[in-house]
C-alpha atoms as a PDB file:
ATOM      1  CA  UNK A   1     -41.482  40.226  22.802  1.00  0.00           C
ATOM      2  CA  UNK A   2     -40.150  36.849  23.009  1.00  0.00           C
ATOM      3  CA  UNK A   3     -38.910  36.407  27.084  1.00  0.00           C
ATOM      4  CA  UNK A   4     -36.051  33.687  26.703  1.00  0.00           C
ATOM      5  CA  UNK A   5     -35.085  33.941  22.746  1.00  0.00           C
ATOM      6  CA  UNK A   6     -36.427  30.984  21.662  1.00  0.00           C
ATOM      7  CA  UNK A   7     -34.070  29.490  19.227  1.00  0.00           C
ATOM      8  CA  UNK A   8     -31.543  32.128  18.305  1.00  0.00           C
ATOM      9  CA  UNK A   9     -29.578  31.295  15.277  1.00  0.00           C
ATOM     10  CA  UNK A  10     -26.034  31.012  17.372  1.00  0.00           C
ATOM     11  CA  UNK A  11     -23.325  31.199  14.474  1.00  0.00           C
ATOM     12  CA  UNK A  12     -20.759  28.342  16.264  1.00  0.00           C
ATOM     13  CA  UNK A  13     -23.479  25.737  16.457  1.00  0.00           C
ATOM     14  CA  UNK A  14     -23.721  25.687  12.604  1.00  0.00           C
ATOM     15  CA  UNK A  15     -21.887  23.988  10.309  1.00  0.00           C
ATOM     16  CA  UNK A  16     -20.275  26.397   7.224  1.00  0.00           C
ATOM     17  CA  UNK A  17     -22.977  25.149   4.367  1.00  0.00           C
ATOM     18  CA  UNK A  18     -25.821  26.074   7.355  1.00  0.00           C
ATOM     19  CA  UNK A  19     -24.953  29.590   7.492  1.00  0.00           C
ATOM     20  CA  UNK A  20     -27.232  31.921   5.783  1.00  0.00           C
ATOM     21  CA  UNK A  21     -25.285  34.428   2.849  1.00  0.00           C
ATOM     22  CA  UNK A  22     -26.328  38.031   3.218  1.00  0.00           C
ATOM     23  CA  UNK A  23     -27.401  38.370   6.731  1.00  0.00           C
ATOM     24  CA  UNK A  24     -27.173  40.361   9.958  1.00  0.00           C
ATOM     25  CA  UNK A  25     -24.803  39.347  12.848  1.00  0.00           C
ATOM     26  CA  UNK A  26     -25.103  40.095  16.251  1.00  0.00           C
ATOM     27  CA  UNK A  27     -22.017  40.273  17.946  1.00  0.00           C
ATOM     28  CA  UNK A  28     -21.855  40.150  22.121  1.00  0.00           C
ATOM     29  CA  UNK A  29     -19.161  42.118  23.441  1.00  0.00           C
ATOM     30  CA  UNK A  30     -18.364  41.504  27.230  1.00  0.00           C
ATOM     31  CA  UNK A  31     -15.680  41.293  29.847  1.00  0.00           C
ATOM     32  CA  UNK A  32     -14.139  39.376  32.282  1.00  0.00           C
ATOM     33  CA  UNK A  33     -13.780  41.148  35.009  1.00  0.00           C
ATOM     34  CA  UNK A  34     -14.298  41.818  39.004  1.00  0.00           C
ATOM     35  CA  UNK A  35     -18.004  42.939  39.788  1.00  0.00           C
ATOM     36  CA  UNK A  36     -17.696  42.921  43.510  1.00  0.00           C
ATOM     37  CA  UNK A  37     -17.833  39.897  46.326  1.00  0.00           C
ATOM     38  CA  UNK A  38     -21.036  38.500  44.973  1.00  0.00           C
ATOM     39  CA  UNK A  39     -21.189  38.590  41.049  1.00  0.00           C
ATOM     40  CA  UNK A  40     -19.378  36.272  38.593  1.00  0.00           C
ATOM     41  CA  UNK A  41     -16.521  37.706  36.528  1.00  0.00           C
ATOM     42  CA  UNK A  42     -18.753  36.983  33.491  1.00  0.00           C
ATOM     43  CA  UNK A  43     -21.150  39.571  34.681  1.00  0.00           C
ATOM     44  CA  UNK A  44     -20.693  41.785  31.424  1.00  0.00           C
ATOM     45  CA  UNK A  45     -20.856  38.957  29.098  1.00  0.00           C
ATOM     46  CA  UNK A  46     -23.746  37.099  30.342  1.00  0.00           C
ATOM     47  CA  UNK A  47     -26.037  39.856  29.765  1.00  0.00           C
ATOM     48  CA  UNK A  48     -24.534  41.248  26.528  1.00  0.00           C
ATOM     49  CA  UNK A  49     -24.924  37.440  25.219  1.00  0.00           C
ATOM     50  CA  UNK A  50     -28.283  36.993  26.853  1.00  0.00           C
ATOM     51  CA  UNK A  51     -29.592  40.875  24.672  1.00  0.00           C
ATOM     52  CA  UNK A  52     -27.780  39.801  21.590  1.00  0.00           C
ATOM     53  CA  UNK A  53     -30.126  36.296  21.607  1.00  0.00           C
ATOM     54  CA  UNK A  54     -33.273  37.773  22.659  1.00  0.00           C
ATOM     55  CA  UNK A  55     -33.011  40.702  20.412  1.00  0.00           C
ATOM     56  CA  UNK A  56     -32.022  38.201  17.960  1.00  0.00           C
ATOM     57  CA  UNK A  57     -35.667  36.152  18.329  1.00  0.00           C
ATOM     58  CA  UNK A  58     -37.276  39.667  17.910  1.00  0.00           C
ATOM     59  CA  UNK A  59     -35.521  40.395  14.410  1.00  0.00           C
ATOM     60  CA  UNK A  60     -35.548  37.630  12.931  1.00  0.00           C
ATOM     61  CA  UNK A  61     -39.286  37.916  11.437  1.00  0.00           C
ATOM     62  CA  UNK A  62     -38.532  41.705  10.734  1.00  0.00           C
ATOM     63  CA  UNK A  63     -35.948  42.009   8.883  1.00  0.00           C
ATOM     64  CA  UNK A  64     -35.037  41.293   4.949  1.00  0.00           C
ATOM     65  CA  UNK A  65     -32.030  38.143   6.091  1.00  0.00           C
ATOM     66  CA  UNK A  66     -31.234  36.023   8.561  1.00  0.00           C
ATOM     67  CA  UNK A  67     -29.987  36.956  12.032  1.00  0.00           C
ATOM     68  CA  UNK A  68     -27.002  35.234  13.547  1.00  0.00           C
ATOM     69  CA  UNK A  69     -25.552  35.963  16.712  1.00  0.00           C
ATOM     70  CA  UNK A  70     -21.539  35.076  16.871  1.00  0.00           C
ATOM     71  CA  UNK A  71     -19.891  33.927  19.725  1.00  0.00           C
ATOM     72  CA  UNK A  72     -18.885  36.635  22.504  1.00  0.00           C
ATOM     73  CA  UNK A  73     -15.651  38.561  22.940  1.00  0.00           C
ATOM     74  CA  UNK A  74     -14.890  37.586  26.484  1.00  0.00           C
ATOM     75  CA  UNK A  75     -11.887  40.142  27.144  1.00  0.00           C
ATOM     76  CA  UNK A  76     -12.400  44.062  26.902  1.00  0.00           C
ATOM     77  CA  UNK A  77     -10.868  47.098  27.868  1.00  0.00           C
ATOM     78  CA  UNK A  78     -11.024  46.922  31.391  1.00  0.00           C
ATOM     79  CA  UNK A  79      -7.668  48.515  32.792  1.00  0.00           C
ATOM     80  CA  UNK A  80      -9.641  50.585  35.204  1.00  0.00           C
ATOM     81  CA  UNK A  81     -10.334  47.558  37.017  1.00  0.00           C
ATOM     82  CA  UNK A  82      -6.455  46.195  37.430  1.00  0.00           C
ATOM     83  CA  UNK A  83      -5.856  45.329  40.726  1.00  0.00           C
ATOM     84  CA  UNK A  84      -8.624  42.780  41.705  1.00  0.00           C
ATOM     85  CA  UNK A  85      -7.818  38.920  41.020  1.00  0.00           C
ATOM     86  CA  UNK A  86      -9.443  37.839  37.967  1.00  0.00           C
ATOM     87  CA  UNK A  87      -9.394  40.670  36.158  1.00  0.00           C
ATOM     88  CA  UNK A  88      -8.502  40.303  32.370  1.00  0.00           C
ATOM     89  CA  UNK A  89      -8.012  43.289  30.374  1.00  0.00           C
ATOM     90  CA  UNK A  90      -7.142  43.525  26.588  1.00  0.00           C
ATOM     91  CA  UNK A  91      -6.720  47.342  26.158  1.00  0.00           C
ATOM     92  CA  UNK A  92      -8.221  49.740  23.900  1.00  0.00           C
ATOM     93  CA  UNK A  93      -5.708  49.021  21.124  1.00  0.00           C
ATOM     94  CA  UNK A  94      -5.767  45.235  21.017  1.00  0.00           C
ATOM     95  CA  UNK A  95      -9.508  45.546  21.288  1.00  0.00           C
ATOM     96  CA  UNK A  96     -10.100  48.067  18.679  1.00  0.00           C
ATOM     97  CA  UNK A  97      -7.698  45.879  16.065  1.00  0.00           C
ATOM     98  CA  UNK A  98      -9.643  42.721  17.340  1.00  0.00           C
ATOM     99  CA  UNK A  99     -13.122  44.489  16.200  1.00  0.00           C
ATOM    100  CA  UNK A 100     -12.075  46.058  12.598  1.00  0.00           C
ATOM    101  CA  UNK A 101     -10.540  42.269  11.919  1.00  0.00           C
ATOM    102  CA  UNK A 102     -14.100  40.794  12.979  1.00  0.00           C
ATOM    103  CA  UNK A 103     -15.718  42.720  10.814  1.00  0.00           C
ATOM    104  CA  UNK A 104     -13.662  42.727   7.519  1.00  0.00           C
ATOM    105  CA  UNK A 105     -13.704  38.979   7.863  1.00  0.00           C
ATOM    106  CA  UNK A 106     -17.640  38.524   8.252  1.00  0.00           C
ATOM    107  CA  UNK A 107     -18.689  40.949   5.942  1.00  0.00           C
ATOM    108  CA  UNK A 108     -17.903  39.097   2.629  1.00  0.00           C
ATOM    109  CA  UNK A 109     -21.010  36.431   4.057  1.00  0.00           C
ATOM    110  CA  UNK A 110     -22.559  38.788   6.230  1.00  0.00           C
ATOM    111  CA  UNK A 111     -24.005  42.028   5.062  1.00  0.00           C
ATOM    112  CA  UNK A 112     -24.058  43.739   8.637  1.00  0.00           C
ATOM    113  CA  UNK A 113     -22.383  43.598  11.694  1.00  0.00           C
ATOM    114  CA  UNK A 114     -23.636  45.192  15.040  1.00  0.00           C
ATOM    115  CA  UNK A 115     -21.777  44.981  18.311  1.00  0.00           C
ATOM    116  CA  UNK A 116     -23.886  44.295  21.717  1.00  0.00           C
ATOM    117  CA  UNK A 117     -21.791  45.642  24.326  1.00  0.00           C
ATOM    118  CA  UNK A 118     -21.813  45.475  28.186  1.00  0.00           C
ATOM    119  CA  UNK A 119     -19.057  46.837  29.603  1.00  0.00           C
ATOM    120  CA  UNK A 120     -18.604  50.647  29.781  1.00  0.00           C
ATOM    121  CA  UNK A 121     -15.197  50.353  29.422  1.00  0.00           C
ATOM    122  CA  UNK A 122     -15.478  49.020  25.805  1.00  0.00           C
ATOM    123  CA  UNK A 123     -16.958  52.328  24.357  1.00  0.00           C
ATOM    124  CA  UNK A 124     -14.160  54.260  23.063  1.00  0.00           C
ATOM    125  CA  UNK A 125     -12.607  50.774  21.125  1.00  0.00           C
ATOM    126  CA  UNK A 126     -16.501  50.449  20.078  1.00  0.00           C
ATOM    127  CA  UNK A 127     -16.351  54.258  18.749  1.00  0.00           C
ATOM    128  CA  UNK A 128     -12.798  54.336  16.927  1.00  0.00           C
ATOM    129  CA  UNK A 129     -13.065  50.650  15.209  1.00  0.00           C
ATOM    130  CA  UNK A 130     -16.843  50.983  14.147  1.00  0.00           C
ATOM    131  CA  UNK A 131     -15.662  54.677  13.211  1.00  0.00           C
ATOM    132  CA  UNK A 132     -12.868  53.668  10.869  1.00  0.00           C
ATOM    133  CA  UNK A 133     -15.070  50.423   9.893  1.00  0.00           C
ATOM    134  CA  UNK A 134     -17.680  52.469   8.354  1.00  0.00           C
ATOM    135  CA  UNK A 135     -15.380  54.501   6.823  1.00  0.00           C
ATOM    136  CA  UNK A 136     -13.832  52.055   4.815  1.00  0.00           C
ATOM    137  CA  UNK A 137     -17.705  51.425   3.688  1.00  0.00           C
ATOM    138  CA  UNK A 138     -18.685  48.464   6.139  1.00  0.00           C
ATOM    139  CA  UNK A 139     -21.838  48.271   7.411  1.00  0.00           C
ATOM    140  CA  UNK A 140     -21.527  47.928  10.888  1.00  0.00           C
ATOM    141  CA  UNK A 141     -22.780  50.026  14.215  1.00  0.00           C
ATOM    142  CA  UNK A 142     -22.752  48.579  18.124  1.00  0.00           C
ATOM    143  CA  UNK A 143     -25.249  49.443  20.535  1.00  0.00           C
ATOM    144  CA  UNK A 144     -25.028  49.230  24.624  1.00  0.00           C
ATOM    145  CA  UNK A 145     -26.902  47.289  26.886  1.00  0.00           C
ATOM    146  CA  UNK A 146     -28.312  49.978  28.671  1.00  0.00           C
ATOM    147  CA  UNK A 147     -30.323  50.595  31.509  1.00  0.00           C
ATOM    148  CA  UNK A 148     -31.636  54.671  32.209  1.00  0.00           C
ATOM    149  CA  UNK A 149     -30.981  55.826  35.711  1.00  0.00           C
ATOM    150  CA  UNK A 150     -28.977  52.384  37.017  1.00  0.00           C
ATOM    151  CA  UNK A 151     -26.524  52.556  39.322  1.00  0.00           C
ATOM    152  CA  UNK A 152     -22.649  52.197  37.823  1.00  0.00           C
ATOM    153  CA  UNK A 153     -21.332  48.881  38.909  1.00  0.00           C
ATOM    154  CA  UNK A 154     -22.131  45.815  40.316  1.00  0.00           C
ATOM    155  CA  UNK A 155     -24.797  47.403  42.717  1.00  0.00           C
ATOM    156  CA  UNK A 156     -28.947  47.092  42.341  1.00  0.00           C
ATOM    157  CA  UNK A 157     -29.003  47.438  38.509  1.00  0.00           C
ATOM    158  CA  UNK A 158     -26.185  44.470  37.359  1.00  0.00           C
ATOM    159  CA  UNK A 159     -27.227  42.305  40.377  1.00  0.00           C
ATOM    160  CA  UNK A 160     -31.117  42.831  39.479  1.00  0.00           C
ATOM    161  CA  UNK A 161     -30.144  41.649  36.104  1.00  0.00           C
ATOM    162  CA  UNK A 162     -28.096  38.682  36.883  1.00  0.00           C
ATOM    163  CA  UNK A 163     -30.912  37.395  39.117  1.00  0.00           C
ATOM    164  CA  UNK A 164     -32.981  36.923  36.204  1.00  0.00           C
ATOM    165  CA  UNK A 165     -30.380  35.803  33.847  1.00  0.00           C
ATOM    166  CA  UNK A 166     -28.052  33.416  35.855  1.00  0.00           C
ATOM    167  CA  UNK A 167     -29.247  33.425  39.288  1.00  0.00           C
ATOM    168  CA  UNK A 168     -27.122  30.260  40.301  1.00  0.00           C
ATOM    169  CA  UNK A 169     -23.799  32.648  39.672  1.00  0.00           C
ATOM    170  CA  UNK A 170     -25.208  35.117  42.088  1.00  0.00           C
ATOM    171  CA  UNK A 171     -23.463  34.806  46.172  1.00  0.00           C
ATOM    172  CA  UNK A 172     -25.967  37.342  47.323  1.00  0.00           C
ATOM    173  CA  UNK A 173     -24.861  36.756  51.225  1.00  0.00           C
ATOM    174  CA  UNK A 174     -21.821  38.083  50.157  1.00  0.00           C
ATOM    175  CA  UNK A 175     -23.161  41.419  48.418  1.00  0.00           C
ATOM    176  CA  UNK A 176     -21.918  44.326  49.933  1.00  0.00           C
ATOM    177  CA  UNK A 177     -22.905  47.909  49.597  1.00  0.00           C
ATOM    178  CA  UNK A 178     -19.935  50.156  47.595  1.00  0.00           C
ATOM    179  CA  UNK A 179     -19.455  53.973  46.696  1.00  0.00           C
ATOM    180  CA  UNK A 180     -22.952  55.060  45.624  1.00  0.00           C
ATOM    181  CA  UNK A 181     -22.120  58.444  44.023  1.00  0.00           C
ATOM    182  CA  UNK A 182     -23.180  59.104  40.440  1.00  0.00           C
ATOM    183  CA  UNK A 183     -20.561  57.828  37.580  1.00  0.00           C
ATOM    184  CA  UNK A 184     -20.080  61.427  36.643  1.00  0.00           C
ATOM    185  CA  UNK A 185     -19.044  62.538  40.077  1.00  0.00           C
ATOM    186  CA  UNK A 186     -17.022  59.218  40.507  1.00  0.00           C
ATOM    187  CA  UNK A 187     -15.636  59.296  36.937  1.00  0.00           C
ATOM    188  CA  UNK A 188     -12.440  61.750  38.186  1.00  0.00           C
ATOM    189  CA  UNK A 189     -11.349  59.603  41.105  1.00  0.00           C
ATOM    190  CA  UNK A 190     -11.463  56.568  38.437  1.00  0.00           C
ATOM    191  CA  UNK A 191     -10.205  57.821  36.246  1.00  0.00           C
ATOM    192  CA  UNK A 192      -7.017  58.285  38.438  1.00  0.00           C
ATOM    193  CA  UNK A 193      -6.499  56.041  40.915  1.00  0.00           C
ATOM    194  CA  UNK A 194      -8.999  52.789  39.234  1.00  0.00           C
ATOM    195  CA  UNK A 195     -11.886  51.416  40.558  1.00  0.00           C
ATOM    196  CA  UNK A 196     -10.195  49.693  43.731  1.00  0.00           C
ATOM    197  CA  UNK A 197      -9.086  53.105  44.770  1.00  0.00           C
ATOM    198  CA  UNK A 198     -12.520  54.004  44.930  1.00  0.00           C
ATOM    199  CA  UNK A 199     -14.381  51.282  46.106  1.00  0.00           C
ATOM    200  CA  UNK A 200     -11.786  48.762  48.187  1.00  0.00           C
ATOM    201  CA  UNK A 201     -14.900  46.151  47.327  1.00  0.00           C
ATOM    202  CA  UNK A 202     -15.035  46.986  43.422  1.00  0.00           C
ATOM    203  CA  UNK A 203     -19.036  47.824  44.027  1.00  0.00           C
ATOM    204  CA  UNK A 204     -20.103  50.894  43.009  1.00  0.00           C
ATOM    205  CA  UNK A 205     -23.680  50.751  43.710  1.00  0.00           C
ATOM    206  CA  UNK A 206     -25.870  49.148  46.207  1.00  0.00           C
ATOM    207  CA  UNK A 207     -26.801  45.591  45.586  1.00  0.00           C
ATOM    208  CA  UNK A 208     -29.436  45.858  48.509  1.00  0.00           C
ATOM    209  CA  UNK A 209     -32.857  44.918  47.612  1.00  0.00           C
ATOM    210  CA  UNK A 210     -31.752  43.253  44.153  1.00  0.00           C
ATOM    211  CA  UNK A 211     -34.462  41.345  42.846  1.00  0.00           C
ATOM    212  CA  UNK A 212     -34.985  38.973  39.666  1.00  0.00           C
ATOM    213  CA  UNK A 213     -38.088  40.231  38.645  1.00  0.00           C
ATOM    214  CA  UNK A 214     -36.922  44.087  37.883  1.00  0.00           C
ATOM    215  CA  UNK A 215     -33.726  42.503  36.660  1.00  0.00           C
ATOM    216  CA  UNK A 216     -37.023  40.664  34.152  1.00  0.00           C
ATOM    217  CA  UNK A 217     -37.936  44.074  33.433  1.00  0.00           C
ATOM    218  CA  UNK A 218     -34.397  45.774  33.282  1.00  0.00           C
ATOM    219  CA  UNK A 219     -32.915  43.171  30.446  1.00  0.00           C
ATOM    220  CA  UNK A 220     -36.622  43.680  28.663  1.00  0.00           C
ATOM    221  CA  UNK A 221     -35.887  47.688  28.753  1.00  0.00           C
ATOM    222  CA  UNK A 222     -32.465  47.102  27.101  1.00  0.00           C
ATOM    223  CA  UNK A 223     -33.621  44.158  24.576  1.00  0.00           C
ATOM    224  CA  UNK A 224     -36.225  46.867  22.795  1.00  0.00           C
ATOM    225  CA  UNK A 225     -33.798  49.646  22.949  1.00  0.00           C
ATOM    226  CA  UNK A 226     -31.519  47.351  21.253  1.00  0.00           C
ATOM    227  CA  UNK A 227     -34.318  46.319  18.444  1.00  0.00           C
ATOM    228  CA  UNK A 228     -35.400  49.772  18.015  1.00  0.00           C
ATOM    229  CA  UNK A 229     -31.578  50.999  16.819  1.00  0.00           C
ATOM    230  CA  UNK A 230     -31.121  48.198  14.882  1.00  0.00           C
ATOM    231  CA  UNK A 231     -34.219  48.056  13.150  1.00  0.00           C
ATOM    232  CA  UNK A 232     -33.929  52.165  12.736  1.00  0.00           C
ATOM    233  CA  UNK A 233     -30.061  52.090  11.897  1.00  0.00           C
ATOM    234  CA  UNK A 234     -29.170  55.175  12.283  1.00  0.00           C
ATOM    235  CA  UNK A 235     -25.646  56.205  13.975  1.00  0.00           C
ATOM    236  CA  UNK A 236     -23.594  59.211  14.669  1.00  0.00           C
ATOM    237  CA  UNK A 237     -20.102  59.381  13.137  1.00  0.00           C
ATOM    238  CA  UNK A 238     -18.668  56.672  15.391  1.00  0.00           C
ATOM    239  CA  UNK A 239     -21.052  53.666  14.395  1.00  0.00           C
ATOM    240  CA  UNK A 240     -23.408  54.207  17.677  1.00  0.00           C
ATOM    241  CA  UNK A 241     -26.939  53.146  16.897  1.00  0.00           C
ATOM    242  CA  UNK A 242     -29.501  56.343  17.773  1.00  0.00           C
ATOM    243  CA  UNK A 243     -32.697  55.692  18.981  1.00  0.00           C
ATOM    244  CA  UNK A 244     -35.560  56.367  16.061  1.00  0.00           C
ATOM    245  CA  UNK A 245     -37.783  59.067  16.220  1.00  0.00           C
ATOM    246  CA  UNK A 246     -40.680  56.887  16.303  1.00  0.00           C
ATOM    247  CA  UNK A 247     -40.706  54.117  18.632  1.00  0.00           C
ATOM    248  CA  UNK A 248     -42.695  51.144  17.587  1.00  0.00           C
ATOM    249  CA  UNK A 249     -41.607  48.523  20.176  1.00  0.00           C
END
């Protein structure tokens, strides 16, 4: 598997008569907001940007079109995170209308959409858009950058990660350990009083020990889970890409 993406097609640094009819598009779907004292703002969209590409390099020789991979969404749902300077949050609803637009508009040059998200708090726009989306007959789905057993946010897992991907954004002197329960015993207490009531340093998660090579191995994990769905396409009734039975990467 390709390590850096050699090449990926990137949709904004063509001109229109460049861009391939009948194709597959990639779309990154980020944040911008807090991820603790030490990690950039960009966090989410660096590494939903930095899958999209290398799964990108992967397809490309696979699959029956071309593979393009559009320009991130920068803002997300990220309300749960009000409270910490720099935070920008969309919503669910602006979000959700942003995604169905995206889509109706590429489809009549692109014959399927997937969404590359990393930010948690983008799932249930991701669920309801891609849900009504495919139920108007669009061919679209969205995956997650995912990582089994990480820790929620900002701690070893994201930090790991951004090592490898954008080290120079990284103020590791200034990484401080945060609430390092679980997400599903945490998920109640954020749910009502936000992240910052939880975790005054918006780390939940240890960033001790965060190291560039796992991160190496980390974005590798979630760069074949992503090719796998894709390549399987098959989704449950909201557009989310399953895993195939048969795993050939």
């Amino acid at each position: 598997m390709p390590e850096t993406g050699e090449n990926p097609v990137r949709l904004a640094e063509n001109t229109w008569p460049s861009v391939p009819v009948g194709g597959l598009v990639l779309v990154p779907v980020g944040s911008t907001e807090q991820h603790g004292p030490h990690l950039p703002l960009s966090t989410d969209t660096v590494i939903a940007r930095c899958v999209a590409e290398r799964a990108a390099a992967v397809l490309a020789p696979e699959t029956a079109g071309p593979v393009l991979v559009a320009p991130a969404i920068e803002y997300g749902a990220s309300g749960e995170h009000g409270g910490f300077p720099g935070t920008i949050s969309i919503g669910h609803e602006a979000l959700h209308l942003l995604l169905v637009e995206l889509v109706r508009s590429l489809t009549p040059w692109a014959w399927r959409v997937v969404f590359v998200n990393g930010h948690g708090g983008n799932l249930r726009a991701l669920g309801s858009a891609v849900g009504q989306l495919r139920g108007e007959g669009q061919d679209a789905g969205w995956v997650s950058c995912e990582a089994p057993g990480g820790d929620a946010h900002a701690g070893f897992t994201e930090t790991s990660v951004m090592l490898h991907l954008a080290p120079e954004l990284v103020r590791m002197a200034e990484a401080v350990p945060g609430d390092t329960r679980p997400l599903a015993s945490l998920m109640p207490e954020l749910v009502a009083r936000g992240v910052r009531g939880v975790s005054p340093t918006g780390v939940l998660g240890d960033p001790s020990g965060a190291d560039a090579e796992r991160g190496r191995e980390l974005v590798r994990t979630m760069v074949a889970s992503v090719v796998r769905r894709i390549d399987a396409n098959r989704a449950d009734a909201r557009g989310h890409l399953l895993e195939p039975a048969d795993r050939r990467l």
